[in-house]
N, C-alpha and C. Protein backbone atom coordinates (compact mmCIF):
# COMPACT_ATOMS: atom_id res chain seq x y z
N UNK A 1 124.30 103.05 104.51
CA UNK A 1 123.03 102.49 104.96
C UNK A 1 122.47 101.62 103.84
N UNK A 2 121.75 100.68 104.56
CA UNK A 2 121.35 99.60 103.45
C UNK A 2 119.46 99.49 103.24
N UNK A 3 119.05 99.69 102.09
CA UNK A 3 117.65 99.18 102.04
C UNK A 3 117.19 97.91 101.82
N UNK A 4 116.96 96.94 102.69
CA UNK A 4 117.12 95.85 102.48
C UNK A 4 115.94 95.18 101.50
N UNK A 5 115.55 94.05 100.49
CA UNK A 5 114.66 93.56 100.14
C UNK A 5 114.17 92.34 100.60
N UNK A 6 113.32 92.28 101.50
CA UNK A 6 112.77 91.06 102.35
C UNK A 6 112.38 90.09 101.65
N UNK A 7 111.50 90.26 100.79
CA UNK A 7 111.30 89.30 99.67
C UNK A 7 110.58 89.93 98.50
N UNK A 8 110.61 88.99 97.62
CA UNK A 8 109.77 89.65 96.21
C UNK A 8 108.81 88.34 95.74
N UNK A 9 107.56 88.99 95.21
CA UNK A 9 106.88 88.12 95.11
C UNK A 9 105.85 88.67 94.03
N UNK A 10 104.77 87.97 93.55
CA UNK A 10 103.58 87.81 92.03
C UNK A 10 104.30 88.73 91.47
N UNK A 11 105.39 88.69 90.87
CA UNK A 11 106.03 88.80 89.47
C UNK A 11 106.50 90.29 89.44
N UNK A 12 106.98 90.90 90.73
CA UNK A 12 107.50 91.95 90.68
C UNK A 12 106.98 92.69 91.90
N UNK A 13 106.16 92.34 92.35
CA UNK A 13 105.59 92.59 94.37
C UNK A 13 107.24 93.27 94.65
N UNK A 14 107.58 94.39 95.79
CA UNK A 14 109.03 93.80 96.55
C UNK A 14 108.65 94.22 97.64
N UNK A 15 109.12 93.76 99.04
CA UNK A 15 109.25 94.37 100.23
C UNK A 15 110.24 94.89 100.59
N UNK A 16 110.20 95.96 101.35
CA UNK A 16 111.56 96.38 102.12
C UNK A 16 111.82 96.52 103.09
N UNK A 17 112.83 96.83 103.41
CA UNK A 17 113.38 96.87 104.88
C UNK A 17 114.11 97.96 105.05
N UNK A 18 114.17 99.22 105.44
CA UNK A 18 115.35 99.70 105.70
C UNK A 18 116.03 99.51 106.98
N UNK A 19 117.41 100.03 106.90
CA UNK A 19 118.21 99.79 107.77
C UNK A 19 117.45 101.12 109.00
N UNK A 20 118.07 101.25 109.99
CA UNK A 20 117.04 102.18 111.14
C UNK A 20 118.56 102.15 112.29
N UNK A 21 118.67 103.59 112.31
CA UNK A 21 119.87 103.63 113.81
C UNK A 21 119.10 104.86 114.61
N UNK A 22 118.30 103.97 115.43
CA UNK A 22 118.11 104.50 116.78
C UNK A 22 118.74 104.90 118.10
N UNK A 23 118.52 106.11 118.39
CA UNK A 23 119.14 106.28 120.25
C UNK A 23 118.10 106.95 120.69
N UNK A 24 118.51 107.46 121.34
CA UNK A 24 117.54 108.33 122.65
C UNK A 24 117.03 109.81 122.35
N UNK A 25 117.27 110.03 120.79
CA UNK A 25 116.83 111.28 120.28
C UNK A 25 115.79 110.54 119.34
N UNK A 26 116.03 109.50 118.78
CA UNK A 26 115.14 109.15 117.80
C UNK A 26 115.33 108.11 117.08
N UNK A 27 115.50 108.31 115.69
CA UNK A 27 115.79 107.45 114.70
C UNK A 27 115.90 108.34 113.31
N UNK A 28 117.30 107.71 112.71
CA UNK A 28 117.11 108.05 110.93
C UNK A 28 117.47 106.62 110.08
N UNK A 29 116.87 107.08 109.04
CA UNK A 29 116.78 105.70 107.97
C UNK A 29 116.43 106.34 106.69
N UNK A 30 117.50 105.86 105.75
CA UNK A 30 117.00 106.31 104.41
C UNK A 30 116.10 105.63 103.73
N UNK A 31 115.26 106.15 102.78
CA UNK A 31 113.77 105.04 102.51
C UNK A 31 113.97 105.04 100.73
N UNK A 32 114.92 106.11 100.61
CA UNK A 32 114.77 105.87 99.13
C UNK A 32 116.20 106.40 98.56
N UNK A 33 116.93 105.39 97.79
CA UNK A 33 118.04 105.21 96.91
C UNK A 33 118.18 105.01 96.44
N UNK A 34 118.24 105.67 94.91
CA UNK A 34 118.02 105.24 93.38
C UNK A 34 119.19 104.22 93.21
N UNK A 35 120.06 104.17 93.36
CA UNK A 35 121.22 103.35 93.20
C UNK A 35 120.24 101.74 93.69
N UNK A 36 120.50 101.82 95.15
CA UNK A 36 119.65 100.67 95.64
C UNK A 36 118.78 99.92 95.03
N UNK A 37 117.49 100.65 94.61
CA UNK A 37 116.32 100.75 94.05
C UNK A 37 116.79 99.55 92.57
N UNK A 38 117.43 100.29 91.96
CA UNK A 38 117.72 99.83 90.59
C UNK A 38 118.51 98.80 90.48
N UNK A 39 119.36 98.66 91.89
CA UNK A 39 120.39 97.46 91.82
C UNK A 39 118.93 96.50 92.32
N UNK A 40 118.10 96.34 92.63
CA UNK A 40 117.07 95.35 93.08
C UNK A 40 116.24 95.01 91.67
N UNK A 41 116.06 95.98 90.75
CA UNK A 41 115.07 96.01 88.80
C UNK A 41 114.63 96.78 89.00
N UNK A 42 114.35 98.07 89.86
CA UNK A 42 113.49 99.13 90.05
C UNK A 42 114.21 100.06 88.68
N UNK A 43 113.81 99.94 87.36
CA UNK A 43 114.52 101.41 86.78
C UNK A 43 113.29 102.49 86.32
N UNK A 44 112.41 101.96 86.84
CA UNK A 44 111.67 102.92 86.67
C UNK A 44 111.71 104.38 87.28
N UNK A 45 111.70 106.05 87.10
CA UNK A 45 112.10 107.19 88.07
C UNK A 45 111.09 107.43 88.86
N UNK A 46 111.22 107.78 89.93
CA UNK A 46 110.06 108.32 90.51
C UNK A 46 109.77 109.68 90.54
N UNK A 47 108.55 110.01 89.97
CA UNK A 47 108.47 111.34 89.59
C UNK A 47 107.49 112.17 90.62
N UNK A 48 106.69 112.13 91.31
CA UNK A 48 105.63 112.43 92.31
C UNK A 48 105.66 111.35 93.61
N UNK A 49 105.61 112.37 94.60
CA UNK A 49 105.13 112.14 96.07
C UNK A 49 103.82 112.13 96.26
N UNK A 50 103.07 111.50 97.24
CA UNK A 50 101.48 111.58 97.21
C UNK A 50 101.74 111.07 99.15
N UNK A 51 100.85 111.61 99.97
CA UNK A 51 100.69 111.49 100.82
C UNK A 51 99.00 111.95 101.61
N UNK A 52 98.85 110.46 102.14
CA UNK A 52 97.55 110.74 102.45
C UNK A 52 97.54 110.28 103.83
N UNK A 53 96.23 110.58 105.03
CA UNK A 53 95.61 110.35 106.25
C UNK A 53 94.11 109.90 105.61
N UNK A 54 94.27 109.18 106.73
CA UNK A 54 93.15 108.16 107.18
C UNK A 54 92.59 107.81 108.38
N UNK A 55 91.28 108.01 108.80
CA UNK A 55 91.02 107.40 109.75
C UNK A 55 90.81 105.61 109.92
N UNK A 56 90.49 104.92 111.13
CA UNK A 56 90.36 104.01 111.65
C UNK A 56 89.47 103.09 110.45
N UNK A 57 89.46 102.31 109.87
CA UNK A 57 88.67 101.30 109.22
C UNK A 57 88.66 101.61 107.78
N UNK A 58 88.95 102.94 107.49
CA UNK A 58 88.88 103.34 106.18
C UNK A 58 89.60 102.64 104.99
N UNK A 59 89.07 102.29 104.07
CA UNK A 59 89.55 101.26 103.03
C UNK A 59 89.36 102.15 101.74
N UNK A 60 90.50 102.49 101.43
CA UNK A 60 90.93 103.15 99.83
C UNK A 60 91.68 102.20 98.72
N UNK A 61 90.68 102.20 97.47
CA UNK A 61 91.52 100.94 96.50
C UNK A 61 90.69 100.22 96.24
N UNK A 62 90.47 99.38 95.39
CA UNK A 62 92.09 99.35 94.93
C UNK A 62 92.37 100.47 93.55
N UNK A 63 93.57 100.65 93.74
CA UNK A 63 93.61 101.85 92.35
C UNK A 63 94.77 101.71 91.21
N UNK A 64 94.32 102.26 90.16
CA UNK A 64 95.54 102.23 89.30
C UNK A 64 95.34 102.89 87.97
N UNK A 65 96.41 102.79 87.24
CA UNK A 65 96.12 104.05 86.33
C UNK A 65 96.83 103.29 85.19
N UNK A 66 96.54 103.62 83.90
CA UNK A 66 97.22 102.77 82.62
C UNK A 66 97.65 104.09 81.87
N UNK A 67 97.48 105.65 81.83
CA UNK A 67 98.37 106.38 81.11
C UNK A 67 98.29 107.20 81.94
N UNK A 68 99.95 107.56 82.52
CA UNK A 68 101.02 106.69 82.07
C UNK A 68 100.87 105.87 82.83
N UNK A 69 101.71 104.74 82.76
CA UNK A 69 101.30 103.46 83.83
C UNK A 69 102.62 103.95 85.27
N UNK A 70 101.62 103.37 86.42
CA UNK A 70 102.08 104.27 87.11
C UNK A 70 102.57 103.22 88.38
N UNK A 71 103.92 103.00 88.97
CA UNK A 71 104.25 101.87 89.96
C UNK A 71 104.16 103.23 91.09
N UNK A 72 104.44 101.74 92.39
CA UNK A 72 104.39 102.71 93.55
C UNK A 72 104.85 102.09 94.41
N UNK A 73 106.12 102.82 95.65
CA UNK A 73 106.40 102.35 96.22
C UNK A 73 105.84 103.03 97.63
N UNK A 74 105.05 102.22 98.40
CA UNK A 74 104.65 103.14 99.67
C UNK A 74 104.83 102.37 101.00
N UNK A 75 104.83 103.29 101.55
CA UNK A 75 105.24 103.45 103.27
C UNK A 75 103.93 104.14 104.40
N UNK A 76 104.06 103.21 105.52
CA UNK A 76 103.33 103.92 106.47
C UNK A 76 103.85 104.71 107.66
N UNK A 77 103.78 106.54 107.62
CA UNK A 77 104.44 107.14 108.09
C UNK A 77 104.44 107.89 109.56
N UNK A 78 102.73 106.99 109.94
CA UNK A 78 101.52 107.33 111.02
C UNK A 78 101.05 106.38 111.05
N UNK A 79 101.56 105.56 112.41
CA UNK A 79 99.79 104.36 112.51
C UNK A 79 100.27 103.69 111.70
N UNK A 80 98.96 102.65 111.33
CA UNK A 80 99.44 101.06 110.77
C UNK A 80 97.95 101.05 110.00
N UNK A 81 98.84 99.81 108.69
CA UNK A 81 97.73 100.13 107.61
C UNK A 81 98.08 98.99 107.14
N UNK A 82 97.10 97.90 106.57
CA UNK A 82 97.41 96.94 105.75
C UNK A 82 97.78 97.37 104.14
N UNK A 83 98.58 96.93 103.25
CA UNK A 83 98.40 97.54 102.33
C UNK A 83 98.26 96.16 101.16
N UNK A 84 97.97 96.26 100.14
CA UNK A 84 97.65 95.28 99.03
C UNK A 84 97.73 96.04 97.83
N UNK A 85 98.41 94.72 97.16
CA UNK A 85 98.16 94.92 95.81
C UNK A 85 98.26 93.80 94.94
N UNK A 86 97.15 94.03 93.76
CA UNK A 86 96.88 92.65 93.18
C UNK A 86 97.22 93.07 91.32
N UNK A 87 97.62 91.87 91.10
CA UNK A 87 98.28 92.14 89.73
C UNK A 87 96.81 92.04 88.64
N UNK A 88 96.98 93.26 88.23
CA UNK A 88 96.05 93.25 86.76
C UNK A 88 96.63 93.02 85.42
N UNK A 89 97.68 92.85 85.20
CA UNK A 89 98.45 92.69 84.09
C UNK A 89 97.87 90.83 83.33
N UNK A 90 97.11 91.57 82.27
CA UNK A 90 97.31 90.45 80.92
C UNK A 90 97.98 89.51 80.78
N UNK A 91 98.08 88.13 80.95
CA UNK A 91 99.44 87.20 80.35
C UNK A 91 100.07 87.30 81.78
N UNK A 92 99.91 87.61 82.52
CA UNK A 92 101.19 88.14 83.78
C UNK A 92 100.67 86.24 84.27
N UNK A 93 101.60 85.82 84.80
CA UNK A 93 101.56 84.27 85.53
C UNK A 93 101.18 85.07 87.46
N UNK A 94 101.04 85.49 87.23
CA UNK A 94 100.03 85.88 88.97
C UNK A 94 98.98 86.55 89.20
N UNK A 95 98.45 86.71 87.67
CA UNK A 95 96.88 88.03 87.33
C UNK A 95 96.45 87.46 88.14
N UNK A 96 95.41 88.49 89.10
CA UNK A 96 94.40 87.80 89.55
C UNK A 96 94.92 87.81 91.06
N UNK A 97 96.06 87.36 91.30
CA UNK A 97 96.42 87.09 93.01
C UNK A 97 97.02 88.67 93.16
N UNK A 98 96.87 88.40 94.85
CA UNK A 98 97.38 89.40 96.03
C UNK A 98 97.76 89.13 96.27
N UNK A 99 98.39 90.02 97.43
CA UNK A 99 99.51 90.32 98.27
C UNK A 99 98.75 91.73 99.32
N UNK A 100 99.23 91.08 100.57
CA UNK A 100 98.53 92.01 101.50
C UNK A 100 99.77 92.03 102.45
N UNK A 101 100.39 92.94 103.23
CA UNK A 101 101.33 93.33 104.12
C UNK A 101 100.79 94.72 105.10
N UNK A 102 100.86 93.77 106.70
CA UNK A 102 100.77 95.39 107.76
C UNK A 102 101.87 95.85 107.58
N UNK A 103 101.78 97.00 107.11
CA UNK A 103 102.94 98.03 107.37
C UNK A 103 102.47 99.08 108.24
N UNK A 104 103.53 99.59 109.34
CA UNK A 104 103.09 100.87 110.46
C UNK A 104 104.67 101.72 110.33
N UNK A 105 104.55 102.45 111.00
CA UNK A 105 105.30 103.59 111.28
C UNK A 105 106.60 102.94 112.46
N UNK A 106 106.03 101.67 112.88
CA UNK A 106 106.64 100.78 113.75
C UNK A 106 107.92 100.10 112.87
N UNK A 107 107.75 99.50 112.45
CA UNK A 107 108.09 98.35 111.37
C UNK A 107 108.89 99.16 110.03
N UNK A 108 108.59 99.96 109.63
CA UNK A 108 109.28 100.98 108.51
C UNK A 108 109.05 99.55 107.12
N UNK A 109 108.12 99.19 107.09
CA UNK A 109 108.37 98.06 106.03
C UNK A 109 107.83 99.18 104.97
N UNK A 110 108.45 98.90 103.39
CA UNK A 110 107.94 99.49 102.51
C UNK A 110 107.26 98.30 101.61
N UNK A 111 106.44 98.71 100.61
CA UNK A 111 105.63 97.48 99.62
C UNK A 111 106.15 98.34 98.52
N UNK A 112 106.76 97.68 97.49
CA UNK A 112 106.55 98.31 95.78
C UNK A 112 105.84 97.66 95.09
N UNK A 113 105.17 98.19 94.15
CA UNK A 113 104.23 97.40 93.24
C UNK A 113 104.34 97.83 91.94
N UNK A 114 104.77 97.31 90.62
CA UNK A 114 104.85 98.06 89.71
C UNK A 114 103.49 98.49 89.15
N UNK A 115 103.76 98.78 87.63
CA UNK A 115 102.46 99.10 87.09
C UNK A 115 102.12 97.91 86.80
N UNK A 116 100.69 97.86 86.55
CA UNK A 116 100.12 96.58 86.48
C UNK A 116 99.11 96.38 87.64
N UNK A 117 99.63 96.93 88.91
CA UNK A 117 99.02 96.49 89.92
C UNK A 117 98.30 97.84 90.37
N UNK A 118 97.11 96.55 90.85
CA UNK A 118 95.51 97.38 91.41
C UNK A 118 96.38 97.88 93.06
N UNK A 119 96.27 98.78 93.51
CA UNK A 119 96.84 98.94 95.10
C UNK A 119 95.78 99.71 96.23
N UNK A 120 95.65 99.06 97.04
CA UNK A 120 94.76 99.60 98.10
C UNK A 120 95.47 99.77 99.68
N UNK A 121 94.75 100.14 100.85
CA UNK A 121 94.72 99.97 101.88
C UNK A 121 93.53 99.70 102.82
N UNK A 122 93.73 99.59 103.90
CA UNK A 122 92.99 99.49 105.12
C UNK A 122 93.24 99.93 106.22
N UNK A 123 92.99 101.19 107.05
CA UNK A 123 93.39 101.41 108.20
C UNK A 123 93.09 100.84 109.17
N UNK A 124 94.07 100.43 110.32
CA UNK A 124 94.40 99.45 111.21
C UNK A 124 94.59 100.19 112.36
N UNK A 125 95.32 101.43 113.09
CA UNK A 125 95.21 102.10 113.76
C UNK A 125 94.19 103.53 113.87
N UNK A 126 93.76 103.78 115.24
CA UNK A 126 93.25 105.49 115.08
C UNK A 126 93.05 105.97 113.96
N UNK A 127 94.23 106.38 113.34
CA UNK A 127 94.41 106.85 111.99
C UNK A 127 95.85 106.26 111.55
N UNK A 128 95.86 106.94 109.89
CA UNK A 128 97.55 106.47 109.31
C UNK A 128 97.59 107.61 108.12
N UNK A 129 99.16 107.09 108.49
CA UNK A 129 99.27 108.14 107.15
C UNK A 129 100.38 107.72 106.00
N UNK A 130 100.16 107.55 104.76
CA UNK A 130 100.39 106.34 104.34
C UNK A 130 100.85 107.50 102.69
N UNK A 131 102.28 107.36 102.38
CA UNK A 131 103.28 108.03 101.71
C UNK A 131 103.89 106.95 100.61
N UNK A 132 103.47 108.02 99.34
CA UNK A 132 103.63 106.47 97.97
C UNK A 132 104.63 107.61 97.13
N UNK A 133 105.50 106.82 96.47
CA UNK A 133 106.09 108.06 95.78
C UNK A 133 105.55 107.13 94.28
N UNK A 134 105.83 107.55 93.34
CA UNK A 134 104.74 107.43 92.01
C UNK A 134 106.19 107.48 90.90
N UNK A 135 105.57 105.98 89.47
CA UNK A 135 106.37 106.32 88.64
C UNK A 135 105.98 106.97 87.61
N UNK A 136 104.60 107.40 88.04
CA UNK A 136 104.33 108.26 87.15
C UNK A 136 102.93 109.56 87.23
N UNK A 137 102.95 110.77 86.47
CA UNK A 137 101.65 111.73 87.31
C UNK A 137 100.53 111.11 87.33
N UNK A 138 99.88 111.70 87.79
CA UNK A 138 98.43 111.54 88.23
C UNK A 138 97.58 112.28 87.05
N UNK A 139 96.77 111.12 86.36
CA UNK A 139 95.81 111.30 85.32
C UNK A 139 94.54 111.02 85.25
N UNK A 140 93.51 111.57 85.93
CA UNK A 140 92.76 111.64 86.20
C UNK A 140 91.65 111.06 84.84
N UNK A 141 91.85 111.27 83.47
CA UNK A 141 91.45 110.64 82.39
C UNK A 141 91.63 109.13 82.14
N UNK A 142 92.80 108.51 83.25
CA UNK A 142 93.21 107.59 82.50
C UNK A 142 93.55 106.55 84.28
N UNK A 143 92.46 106.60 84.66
CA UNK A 143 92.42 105.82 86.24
C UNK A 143 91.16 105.11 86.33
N UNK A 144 91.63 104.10 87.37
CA UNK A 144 89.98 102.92 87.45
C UNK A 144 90.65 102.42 88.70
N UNK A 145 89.93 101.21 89.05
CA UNK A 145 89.95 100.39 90.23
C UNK A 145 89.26 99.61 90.00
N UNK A 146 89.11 98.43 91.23
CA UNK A 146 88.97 97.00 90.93
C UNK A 146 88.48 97.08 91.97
N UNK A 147 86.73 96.56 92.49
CA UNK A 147 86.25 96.11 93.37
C UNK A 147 86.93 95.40 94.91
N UNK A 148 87.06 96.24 95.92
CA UNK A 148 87.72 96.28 97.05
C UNK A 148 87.75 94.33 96.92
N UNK A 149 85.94 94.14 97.22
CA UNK A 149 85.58 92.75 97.75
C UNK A 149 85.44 91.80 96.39
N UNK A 150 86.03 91.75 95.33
CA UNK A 150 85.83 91.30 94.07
C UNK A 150 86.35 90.03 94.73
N UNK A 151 85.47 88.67 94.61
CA UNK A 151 85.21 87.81 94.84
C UNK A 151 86.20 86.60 94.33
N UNK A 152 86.30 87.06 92.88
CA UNK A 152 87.57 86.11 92.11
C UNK A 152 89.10 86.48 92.65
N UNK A 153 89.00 87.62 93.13
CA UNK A 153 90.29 87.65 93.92
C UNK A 153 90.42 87.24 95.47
N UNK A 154 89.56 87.68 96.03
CA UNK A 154 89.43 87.17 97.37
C UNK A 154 90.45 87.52 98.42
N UNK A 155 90.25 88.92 98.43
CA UNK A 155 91.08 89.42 99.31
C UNK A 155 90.86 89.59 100.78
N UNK A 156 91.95 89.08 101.40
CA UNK A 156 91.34 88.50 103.06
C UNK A 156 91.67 90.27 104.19
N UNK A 157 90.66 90.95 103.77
CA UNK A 157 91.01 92.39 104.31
C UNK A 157 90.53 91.96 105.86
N UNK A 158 91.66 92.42 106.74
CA UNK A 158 91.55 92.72 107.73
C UNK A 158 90.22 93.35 108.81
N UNK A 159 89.46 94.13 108.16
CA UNK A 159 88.59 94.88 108.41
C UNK A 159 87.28 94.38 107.90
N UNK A 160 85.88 94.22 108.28
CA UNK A 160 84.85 93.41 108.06
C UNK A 160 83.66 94.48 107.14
N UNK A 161 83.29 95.56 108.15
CA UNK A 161 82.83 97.17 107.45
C UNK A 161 83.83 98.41 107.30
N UNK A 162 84.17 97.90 106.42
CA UNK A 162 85.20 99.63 105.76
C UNK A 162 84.50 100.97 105.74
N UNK A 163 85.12 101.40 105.93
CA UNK A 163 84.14 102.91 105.25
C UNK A 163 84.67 103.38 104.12
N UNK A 164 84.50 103.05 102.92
CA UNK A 164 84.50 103.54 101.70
C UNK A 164 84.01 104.42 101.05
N UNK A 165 84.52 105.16 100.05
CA UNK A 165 83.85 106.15 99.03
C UNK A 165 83.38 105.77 98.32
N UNK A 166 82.36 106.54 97.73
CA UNK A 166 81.36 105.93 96.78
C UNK A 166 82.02 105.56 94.98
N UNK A 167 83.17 106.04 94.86
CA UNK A 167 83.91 105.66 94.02
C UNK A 167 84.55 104.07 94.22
N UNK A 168 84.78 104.28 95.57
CA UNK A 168 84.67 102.53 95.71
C UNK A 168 83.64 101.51 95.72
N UNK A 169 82.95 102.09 96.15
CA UNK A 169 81.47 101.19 96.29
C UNK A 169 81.61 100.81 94.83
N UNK A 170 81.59 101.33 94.06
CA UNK A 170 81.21 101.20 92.69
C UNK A 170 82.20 100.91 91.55
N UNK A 171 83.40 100.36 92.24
CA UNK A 171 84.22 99.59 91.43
C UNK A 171 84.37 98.59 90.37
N UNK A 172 84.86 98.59 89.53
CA UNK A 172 84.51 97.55 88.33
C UNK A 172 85.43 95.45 89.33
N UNK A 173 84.53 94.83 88.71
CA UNK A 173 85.54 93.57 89.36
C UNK A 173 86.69 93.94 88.22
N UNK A 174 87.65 92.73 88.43
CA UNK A 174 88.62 92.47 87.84
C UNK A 174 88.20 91.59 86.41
N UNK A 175 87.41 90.70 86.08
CA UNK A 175 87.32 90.09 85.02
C UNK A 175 86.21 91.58 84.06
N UNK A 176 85.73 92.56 84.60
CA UNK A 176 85.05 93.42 83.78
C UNK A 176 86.72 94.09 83.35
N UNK A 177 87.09 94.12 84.01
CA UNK A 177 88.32 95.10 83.87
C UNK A 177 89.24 94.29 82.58
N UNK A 178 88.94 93.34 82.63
CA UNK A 178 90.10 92.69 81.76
C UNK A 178 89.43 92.51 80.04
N UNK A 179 88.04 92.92 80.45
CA UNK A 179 87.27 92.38 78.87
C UNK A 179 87.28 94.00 78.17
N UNK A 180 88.03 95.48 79.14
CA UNK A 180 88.13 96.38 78.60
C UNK A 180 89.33 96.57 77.81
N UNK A 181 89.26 97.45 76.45
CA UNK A 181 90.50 97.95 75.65
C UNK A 181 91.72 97.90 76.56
N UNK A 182 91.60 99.17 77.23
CA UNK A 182 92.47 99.87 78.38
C UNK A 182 93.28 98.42 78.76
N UNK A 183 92.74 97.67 79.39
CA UNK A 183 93.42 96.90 79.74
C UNK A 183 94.42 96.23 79.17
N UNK A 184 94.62 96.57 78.16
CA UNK A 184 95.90 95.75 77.17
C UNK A 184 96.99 96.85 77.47
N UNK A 185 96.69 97.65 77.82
CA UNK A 185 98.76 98.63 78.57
C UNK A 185 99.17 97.83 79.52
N UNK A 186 98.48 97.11 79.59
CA UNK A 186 99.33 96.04 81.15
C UNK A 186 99.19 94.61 80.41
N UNK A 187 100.40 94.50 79.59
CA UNK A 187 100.41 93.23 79.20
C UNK A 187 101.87 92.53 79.62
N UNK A 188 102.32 91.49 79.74
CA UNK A 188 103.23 90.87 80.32
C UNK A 188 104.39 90.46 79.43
């Protein structure tokens, strides 16, 4: 079976494709192959699964973490979800731009994003349920985010009123983010 890479894009973005053999019982498809993975530049390991639900409009993100720096490759495993991610990396020749992709449970498309990148969603169906495997743990000391609607980025979200957490509401933009220390682990 093959995981295909649809395209790659702002300086390390990738999409995927897996291969999918359907009949009349169902469907199987492998979503993750270190071999694969690494024959594409992925050498980073993946060390943690994270899986979350969402209802209808709900907008989580954008998020990211600088110790350890943490990539992610995710999938929507329920329902349909826009997903994004925008490069925060220093010196990087695409700081600043996005990348937004519907991915559903339909489509099996995956998004990777290394470290560097801010990553969010938007729910698009009922609900979703939306499965990231991580290159690295979860550090609660060492996490931030970037203003959903941060203006210098201009992200064209699907959704008009999100329902956000108040951790989002209160997101730093991206140019506050860049005049912080922290921000030099993501240099290019």
């Amino acid at each position: 079976m093959k995981i295909h890479l649809i395209h790659s894009t702002l300086n390390g973005l990738m999409v995927f494709q897996p291969e999918v053999f359907e009949d009349e019982r169902g469907f199987f498809a492998e979503v993750y192959r270190k071999d694969q993975f690494t024959a594409y530049g992925i050498k980073e390991e993946f060390v943690q699964d994270n899986h979350s639900r969402s209802s209808k409009g709900v907008l989580r993100g954008l998020h990211f973490q600088w110790e350890p720096p943490m990539g992610k490759l995710m999938r929507v495993t329920f329902g349909e979800a826009f997903l994004v991610a925008v490069d925060i990396r220093k010196n990087s020749p695409t700081l600043g731009q996005w990348y937004g992709e519907r991915v559903s449970a339909a489509n099996k498309k995956m998004v990777y994003a290394p470290a560097g990148f801010a990553r969010g969603f938007c729910v698009l169906s009922d609900a979703a349920e939306i499965q990231y495997k991580c290159t690295g743990h979860y550090n609660n000391a060492a996490e931030s985010g970037i203003l959903w609607n941060d203006p210098e980025i201009g992200i064209e979200w699907p959704v008009t009123d999100p329902t956000l957490s108040g951790k989002d509401m209160q997101a730093q933009t991206l140019s506050a983010w860049l005049d912080k220390p922290e921000s030099n682990h993501f240099m290019v």
